[in-house]
C-alpha atoms as a PDB file:
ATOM      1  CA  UNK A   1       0.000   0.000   0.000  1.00  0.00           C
ATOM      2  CA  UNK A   2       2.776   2.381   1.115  1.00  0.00           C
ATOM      3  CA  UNK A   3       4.571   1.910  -2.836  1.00  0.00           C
ATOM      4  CA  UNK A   4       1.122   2.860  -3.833  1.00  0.00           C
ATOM      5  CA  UNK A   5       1.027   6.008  -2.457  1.00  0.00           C
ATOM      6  CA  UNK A   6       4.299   6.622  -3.528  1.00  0.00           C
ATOM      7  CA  UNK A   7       4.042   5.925  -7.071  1.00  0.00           C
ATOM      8  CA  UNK A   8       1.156   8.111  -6.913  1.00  0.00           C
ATOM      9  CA  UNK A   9       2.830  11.085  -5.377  1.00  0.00           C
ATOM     10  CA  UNK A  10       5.691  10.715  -7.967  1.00  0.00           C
ATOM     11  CA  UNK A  11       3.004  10.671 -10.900  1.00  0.00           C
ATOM     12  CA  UNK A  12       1.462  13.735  -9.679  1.00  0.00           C
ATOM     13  CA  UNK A  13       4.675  15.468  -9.695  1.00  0.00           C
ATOM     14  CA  UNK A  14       5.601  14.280 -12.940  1.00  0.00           C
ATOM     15  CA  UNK A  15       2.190  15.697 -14.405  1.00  0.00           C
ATOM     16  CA  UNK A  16       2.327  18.913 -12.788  1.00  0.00           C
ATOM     17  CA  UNK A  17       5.846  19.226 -13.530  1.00  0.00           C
ATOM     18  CA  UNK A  18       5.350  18.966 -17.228  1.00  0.00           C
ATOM     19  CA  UNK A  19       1.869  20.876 -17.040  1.00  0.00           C
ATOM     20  CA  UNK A  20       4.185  24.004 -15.488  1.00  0.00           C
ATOM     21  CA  UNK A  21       6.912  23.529 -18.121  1.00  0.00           C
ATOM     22  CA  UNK A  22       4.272  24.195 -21.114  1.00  0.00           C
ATOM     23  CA  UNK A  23       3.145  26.955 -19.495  1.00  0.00           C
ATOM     24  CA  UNK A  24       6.522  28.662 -18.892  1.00  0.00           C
ATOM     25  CA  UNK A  25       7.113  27.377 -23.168  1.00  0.00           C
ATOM     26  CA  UNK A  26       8.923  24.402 -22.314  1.00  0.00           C
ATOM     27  CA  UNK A  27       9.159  21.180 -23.340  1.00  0.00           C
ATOM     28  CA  UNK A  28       6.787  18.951 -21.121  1.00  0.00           C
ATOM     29  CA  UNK A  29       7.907  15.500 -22.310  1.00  0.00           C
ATOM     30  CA  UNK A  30      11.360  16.891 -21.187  1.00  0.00           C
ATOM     31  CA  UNK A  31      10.623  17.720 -17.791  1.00  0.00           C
ATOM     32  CA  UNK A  32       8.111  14.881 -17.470  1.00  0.00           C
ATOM     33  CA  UNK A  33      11.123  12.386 -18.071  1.00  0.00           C
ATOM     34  CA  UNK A  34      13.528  14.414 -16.112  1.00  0.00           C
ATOM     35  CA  UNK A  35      11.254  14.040 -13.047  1.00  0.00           C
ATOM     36  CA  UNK A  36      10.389  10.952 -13.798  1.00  0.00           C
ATOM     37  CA  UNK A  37      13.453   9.160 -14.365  1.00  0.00           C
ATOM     38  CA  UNK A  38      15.425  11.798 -11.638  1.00  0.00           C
ATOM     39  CA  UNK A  39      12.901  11.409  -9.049  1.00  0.00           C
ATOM     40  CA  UNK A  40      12.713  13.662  -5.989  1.00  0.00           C
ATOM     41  CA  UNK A  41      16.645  15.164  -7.562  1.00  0.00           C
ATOM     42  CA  UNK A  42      14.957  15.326 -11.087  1.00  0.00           C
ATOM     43  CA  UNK A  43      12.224  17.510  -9.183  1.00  0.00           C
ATOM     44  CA  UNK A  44      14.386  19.933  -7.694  1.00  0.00           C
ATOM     45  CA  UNK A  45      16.496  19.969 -10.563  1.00  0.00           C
ATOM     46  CA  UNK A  46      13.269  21.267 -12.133  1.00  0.00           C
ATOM     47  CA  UNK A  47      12.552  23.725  -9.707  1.00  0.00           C
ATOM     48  CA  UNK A  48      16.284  25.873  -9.654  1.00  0.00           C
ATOM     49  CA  UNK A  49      16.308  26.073 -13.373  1.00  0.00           C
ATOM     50  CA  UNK A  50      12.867  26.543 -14.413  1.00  0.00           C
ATOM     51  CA  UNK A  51      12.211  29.572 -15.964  1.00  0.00           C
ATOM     52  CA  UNK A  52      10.433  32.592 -14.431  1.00  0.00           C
ATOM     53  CA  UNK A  53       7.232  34.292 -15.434  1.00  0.00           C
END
Protein backbone atom coordinates (compact mmCIF):
# COMPACT_ATOMS: atom_id res chain seq x y z
CA UNK A 1 0.00 0.00 0.00
CA UNK A 2 2.78 2.38 1.12
CA UNK A 3 4.57 1.91 -2.84
CA UNK A 4 1.12 2.86 -3.83
CA UNK A 5 1.03 6.01 -2.46
CA UNK A 6 4.30 6.62 -3.53
CA UNK A 7 4.04 5.92 -7.07
CA UNK A 8 1.16 8.11 -6.91
CA UNK A 9 2.83 11.09 -5.38
CA UNK A 10 5.69 10.71 -7.97
CA UNK A 11 3.00 10.67 -10.90
CA UNK A 12 1.46 13.74 -9.68
CA UNK A 13 4.68 15.47 -9.69
CA UNK A 14 5.60 14.28 -12.94
CA UNK A 15 2.19 15.70 -14.41
CA UNK A 16 2.33 18.91 -12.79
CA UNK A 17 5.85 19.23 -13.53
CA UNK A 18 5.35 18.97 -17.23
CA UNK A 19 1.87 20.88 -17.04
CA UNK A 20 4.18 24.00 -15.49
CA UNK A 21 6.91 23.53 -18.12
CA UNK A 22 4.27 24.19 -21.11
CA UNK A 23 3.14 26.95 -19.49
CA UNK A 24 6.52 28.66 -18.89
CA UNK A 25 7.11 27.38 -23.17
CA UNK A 26 8.92 24.40 -22.31
CA UNK A 27 9.16 21.18 -23.34
CA UNK A 28 6.79 18.95 -21.12
CA UNK A 29 7.91 15.50 -22.31
CA UNK A 30 11.36 16.89 -21.19
CA UNK A 31 10.62 17.72 -17.79
CA UNK A 32 8.11 14.88 -17.47
CA UNK A 33 11.12 12.39 -18.07
CA UNK A 34 13.53 14.41 -16.11
CA UNK A 35 11.25 14.04 -13.05
CA UNK A 36 10.39 10.95 -13.80
CA UNK A 37 13.45 9.16 -14.37
CA UNK A 38 15.42 11.80 -11.64
CA UNK A 39 12.90 11.41 -9.05
CA UNK A 40 12.71 13.66 -5.99
CA UNK A 41 16.65 15.16 -7.56
CA UNK A 42 14.96 15.33 -11.09
CA UNK A 43 12.22 17.51 -9.18
CA UNK A 44 14.39 19.93 -7.69
CA UNK A 45 16.50 19.97 -10.56
CA UNK A 46 13.27 21.27 -12.13
CA UNK A 47 12.55 23.72 -9.71
CA UNK A 48 16.28 25.87 -9.65
CA UNK A 49 16.31 26.07 -13.37
CA UNK A 50 12.87 26.54 -14.41
CA UNK A 51 12.21 29.57 -15.96
CA UNK A 52 10.43 32.59 -14.43
CA UNK A 53 7.23 34.29 -15.43
Amino acid sequence: MGALIWFSIGLIACIWAAIDASDRGKSGCLVFLLVFLGGPIGLIVWLLIRPQN
